[in-house]
PDB file of N, CA and C in Angstrom:
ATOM      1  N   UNK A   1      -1.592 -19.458  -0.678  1.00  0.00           N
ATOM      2  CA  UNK A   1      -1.637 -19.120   0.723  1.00  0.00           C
ATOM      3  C   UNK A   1      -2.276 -17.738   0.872  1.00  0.00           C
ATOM      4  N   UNK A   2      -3.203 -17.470   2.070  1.00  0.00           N
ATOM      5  CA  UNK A   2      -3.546 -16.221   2.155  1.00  0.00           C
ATOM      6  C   UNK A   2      -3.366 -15.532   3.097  1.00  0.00           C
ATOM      7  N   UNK A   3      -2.615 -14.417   3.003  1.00  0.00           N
ATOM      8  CA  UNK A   3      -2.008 -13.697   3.590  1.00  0.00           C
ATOM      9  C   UNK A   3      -3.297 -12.380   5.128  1.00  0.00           C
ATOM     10  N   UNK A   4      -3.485 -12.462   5.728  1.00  0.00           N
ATOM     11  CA  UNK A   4      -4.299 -11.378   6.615  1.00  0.00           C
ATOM     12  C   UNK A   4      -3.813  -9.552   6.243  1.00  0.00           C
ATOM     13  N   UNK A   5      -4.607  -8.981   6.094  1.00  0.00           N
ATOM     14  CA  UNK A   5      -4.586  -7.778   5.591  1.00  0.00           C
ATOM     15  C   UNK A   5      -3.769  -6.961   7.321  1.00  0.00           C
ATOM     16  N   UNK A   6      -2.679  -6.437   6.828  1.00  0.00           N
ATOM     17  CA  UNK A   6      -1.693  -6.069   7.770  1.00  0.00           C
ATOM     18  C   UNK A   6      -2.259  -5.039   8.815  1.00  0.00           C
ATOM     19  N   UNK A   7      -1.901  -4.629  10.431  1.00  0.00           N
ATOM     20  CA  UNK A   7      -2.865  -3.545  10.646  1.00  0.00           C
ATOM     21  C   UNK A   7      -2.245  -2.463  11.405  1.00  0.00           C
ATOM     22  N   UNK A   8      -0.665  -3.120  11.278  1.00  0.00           N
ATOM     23  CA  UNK A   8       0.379  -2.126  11.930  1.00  0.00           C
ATOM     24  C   UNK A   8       1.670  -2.084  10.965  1.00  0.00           C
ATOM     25  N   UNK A   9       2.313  -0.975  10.895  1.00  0.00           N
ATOM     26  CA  UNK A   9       3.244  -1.292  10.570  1.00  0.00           C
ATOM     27  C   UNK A   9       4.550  -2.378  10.712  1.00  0.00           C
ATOM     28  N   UNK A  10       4.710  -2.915  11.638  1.00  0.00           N
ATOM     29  CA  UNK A  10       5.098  -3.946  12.154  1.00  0.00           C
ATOM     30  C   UNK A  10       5.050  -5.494  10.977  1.00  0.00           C
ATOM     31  N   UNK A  11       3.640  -5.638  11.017  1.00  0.00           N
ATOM     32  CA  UNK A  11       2.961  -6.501  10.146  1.00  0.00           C
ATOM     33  C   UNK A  11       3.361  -6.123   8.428  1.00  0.00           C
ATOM     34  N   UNK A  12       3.234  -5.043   8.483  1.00  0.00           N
ATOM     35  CA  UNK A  12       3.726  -5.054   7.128  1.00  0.00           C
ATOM     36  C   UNK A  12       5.383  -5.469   6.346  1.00  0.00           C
ATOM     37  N   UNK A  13       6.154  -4.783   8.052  1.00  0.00           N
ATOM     38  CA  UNK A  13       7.311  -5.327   7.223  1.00  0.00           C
ATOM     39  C   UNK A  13       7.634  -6.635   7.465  1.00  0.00           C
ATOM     40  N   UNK A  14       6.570  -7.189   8.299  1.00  0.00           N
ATOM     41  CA  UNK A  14       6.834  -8.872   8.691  1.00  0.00           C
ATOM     42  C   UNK A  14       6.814  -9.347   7.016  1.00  0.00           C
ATOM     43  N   UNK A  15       6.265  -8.638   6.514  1.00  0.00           N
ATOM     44  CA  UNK A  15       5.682  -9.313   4.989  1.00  0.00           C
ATOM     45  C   UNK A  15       6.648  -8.780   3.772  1.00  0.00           C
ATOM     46  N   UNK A  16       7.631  -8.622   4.373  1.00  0.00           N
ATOM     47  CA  UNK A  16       9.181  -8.249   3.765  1.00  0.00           C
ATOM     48  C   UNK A  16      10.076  -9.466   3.636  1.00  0.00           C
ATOM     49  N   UNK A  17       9.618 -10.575   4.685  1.00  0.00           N
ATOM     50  CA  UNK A  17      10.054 -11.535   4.871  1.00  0.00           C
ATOM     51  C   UNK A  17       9.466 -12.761   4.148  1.00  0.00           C
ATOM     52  N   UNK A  18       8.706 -12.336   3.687  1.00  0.00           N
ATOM     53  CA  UNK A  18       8.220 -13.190   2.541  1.00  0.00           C
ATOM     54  C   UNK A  18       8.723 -13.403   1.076  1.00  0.00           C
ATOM     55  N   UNK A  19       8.744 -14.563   0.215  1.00  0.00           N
ATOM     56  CA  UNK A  19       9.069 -14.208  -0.739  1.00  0.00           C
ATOM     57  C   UNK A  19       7.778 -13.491  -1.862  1.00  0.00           C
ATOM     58  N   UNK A  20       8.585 -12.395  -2.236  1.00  0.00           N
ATOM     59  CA  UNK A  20       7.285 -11.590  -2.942  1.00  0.00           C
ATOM     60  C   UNK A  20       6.247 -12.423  -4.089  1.00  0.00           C
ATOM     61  N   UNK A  21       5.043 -11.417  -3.855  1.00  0.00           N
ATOM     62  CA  UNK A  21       4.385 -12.731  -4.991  1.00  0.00           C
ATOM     63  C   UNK A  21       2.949 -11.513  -4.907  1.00  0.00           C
ATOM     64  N   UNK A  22       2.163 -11.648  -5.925  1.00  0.00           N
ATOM     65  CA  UNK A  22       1.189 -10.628  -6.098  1.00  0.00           C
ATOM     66  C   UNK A  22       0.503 -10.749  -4.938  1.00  0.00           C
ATOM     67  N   UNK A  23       0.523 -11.674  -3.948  1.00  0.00           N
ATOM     68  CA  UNK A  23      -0.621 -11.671  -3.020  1.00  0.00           C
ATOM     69  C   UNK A  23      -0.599 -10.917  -1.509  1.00  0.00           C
ATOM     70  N   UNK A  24       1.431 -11.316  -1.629  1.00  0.00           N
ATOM     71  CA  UNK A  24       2.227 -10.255  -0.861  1.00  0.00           C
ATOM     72  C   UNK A  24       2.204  -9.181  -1.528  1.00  0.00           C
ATOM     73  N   UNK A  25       2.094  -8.991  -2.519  1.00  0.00           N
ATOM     74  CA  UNK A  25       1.745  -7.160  -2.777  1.00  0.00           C
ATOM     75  C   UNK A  25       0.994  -6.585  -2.343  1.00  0.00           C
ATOM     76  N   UNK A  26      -0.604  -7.575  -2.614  1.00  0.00           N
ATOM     77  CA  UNK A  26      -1.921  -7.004  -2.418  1.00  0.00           C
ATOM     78  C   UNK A  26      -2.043  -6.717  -1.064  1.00  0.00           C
ATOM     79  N   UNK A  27      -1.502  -7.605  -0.419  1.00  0.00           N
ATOM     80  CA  UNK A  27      -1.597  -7.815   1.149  1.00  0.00           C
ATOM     81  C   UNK A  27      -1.000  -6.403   1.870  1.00  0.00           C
ATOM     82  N   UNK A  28       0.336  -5.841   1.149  1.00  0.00           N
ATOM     83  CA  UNK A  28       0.848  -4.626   1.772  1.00  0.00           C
ATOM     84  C   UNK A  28       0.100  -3.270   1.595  1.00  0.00           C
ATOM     85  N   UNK A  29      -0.386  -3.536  -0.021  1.00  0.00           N
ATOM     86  CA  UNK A  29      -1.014  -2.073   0.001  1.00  0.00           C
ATOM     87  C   UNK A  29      -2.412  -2.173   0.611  1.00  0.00           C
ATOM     88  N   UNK A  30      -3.249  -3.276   0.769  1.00  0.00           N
ATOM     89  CA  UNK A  30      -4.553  -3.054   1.844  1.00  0.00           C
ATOM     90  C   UNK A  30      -4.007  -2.754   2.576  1.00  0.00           C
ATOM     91  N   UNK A  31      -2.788  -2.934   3.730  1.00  0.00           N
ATOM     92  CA  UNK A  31      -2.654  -2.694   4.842  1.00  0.00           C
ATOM     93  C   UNK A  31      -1.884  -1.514   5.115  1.00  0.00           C
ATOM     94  N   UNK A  32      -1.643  -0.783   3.899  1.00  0.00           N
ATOM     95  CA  UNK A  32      -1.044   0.488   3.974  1.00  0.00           C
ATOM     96  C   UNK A  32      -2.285   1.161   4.183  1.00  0.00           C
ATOM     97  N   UNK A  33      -2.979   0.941   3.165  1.00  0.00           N
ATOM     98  CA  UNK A  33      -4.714   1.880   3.037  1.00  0.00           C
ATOM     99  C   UNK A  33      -5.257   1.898   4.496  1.00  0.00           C
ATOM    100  N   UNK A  34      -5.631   0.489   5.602  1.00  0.00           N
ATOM    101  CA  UNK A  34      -6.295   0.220   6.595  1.00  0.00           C
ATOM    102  C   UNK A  34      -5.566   1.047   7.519  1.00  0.00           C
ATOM    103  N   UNK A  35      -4.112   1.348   7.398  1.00  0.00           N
ATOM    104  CA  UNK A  35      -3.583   2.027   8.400  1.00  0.00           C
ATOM    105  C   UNK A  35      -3.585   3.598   7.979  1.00  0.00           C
ATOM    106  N   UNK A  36      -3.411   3.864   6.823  1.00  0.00           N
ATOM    107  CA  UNK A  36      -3.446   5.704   6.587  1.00  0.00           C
ATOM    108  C   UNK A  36      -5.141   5.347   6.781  1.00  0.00           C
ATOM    109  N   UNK A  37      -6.205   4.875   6.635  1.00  0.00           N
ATOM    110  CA  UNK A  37      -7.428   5.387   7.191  1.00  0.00           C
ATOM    111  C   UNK A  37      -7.877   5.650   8.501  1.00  0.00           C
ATOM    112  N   UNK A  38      -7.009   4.448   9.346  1.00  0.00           N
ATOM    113  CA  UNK A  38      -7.293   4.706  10.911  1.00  0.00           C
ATOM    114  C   UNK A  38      -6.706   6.013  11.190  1.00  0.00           C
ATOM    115  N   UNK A  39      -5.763   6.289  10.592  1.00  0.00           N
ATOM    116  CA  UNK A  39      -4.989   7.821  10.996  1.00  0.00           C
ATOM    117  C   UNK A  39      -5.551   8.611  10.481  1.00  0.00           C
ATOM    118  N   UNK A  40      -6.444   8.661   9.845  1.00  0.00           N
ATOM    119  CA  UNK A  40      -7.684   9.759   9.337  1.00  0.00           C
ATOM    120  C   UNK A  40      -6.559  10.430   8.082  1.00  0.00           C
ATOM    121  N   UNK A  41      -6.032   9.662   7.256  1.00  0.00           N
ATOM    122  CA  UNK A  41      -5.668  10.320   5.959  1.00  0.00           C
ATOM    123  C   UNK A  41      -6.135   9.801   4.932  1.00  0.00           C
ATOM    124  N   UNK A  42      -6.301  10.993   4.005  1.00  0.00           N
ATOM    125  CA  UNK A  42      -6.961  11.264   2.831  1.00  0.00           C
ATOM    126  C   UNK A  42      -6.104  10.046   1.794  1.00  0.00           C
ATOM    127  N   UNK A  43      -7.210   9.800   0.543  1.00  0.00           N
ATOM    128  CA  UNK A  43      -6.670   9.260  -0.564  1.00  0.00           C
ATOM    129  C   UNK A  43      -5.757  10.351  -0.982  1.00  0.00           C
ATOM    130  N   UNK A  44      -5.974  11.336  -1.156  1.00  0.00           N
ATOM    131  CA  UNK A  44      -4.810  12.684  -1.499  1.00  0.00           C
ATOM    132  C   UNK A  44      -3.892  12.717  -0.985  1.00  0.00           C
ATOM    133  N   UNK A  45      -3.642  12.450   0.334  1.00  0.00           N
ATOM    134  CA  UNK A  45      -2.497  12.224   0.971  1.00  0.00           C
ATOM    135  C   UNK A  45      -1.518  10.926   1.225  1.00  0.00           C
ATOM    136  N   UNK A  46      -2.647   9.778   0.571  1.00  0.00           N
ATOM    137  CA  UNK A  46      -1.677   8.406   0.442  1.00  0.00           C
ATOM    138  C   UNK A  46      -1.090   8.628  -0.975  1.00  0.00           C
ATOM    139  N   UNK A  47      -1.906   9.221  -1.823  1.00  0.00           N
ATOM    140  CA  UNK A  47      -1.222   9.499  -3.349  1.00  0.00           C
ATOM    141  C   UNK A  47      -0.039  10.026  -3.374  1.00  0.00           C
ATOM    142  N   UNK A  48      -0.017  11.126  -2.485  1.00  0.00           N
ATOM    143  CA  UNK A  48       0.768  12.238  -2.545  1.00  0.00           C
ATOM    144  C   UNK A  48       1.966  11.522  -1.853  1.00  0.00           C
ATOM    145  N   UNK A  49       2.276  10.537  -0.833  1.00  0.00           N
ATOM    146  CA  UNK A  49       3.114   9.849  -0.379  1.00  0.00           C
ATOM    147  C   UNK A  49       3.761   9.055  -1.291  1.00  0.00           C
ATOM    148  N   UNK A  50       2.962   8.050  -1.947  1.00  0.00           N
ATOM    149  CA  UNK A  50       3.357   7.317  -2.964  1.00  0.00           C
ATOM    150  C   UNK A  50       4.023   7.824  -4.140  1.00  0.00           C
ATOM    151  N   UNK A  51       4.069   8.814  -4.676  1.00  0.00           N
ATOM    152  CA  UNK A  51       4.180  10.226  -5.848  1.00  0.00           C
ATOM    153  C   UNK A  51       5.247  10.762  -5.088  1.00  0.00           C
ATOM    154  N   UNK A  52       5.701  10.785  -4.242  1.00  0.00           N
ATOM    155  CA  UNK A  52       7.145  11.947  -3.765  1.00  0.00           C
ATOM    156  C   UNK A  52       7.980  10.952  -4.237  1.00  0.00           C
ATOM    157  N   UNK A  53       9.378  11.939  -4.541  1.00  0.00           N
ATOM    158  CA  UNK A  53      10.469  11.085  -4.988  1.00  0.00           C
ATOM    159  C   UNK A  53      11.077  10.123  -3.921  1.00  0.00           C
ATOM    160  N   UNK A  54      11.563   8.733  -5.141  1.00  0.00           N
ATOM    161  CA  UNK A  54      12.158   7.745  -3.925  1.00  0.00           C
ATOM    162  C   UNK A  54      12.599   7.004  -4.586  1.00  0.00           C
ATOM    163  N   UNK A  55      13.785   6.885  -4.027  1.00  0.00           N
ATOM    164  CA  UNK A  55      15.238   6.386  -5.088  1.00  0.00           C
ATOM    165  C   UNK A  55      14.837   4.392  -5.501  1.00  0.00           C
ATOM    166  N   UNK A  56      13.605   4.641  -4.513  1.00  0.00           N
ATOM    167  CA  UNK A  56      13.563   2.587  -4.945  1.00  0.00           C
ATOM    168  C   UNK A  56      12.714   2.642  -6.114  1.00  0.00           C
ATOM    169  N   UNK A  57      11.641   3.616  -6.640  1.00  0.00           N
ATOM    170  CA  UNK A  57      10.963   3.461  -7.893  1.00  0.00           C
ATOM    171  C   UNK A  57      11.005   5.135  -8.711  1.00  0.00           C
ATOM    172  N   UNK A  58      11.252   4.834 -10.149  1.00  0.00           N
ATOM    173  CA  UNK A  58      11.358   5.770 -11.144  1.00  0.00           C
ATOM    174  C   UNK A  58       9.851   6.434 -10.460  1.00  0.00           C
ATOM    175  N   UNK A  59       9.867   7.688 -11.522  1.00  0.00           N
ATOM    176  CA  UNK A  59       8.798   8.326 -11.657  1.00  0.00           C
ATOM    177  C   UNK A  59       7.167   7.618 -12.538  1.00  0.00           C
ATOM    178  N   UNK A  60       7.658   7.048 -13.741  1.00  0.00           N
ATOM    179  CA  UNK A  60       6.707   6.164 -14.074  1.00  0.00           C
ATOM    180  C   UNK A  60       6.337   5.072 -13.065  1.00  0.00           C
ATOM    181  N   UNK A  61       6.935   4.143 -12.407  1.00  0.00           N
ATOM    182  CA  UNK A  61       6.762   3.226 -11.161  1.00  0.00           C
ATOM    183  C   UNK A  61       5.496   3.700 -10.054  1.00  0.00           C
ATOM    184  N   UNK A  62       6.153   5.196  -9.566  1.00  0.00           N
ATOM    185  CA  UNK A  62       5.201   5.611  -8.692  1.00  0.00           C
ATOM    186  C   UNK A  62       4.059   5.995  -9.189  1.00  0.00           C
ATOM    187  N   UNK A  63       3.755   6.671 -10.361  1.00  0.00           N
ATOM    188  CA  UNK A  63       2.804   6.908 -10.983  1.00  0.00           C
ATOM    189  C   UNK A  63       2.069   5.311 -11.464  1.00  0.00           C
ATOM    190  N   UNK A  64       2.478   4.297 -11.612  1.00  0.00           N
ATOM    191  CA  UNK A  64       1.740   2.958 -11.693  1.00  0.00           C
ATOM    192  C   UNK A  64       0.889   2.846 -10.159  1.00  0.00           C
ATOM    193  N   UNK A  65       2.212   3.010  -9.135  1.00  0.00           N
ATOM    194  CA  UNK A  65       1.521   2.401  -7.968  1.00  0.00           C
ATOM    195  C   UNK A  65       0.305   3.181  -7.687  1.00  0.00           C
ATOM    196  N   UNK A  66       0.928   4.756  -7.550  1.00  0.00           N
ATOM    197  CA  UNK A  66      -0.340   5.687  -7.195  1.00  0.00           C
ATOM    198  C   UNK A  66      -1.748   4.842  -7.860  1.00  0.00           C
ATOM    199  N   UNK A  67      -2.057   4.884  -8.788  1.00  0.00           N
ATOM    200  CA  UNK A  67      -3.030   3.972  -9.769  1.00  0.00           C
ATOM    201  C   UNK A  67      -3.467   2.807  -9.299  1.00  0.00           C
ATOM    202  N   UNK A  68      -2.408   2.077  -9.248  1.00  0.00           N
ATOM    203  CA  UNK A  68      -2.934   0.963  -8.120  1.00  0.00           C
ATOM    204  C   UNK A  68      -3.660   0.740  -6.512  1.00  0.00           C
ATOM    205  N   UNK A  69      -3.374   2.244  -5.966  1.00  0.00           N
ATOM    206  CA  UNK A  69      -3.150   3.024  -4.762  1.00  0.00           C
ATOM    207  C   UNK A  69      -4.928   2.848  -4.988  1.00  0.00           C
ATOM    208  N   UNK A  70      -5.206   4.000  -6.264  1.00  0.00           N
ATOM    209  CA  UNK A  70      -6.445   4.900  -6.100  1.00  0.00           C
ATOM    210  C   UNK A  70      -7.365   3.417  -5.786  1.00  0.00           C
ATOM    211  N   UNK A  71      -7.219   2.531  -6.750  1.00  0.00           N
ATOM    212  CA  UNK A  71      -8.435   1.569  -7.270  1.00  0.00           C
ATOM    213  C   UNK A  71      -8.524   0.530  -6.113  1.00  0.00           C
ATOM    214  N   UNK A  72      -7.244   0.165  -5.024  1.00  0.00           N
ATOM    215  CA  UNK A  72      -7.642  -0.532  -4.004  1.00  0.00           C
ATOM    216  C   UNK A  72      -8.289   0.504  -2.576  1.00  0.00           C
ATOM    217  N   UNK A  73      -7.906   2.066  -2.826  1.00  0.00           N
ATOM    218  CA  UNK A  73      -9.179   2.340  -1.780  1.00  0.00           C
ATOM    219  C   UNK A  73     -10.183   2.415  -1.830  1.00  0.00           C
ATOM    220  N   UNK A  74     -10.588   2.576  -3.180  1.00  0.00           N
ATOM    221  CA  UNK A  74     -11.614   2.522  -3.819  1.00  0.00           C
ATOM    222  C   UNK A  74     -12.477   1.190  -3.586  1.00  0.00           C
ATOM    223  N   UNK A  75     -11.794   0.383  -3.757  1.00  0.00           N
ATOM    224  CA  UNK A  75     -12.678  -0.804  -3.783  1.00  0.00           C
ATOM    225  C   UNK A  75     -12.551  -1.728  -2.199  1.00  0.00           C
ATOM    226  N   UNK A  76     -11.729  -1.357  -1.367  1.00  0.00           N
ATOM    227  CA  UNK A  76     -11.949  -1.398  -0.087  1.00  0.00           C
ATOM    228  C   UNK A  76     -12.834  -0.712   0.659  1.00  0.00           C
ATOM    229  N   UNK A  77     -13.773  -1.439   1.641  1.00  0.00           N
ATOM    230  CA  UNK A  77     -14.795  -0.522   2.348  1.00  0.00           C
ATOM    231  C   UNK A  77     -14.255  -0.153   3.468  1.00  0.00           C
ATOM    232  N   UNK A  78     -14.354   0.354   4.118  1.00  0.00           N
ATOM    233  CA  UNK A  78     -14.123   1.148   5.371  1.00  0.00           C
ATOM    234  C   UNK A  78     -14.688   0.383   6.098  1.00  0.00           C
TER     235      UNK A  78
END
């Protein structure tokens, strides 16, 4: 099934309601990226979000996602 790339927050946590699955992953962090870009924030500043402490993922965790973070803005166009 394919999921639409989210474009509000709203939408994203609609996709909370899903049962998780890599496509619901992919689907949240494009639509994290599409929304910190409309708000005019930096890859530095979605990193830096993802990278602050947070009791749902270790320090190695966030440091995966960040990584995962860089390579889907990267490869998303604007």
């Amino acid at each position: 099934m394919n999921y639409p790339i989210p474009t509000t927050t709203e939408e994203i946590k609609a996709l909370g309601e899903q049962p998780v699955s890599e496509e619901i992953v992919a689907a949240a962090i494009a639509g994290v990226i599409k929304i910190a870009r409309s708000q005019g924030q930096t890859l530095d500043e979605v990193t830096a979000e993802v990278l602050a402490e947070d009791p749902l993922l270790d320090q190695v965790q966030r440091r995966w996602l960040s990584q995962i973070v860089i390579q889907a803005w990267k490869s998303l166009h604007q």
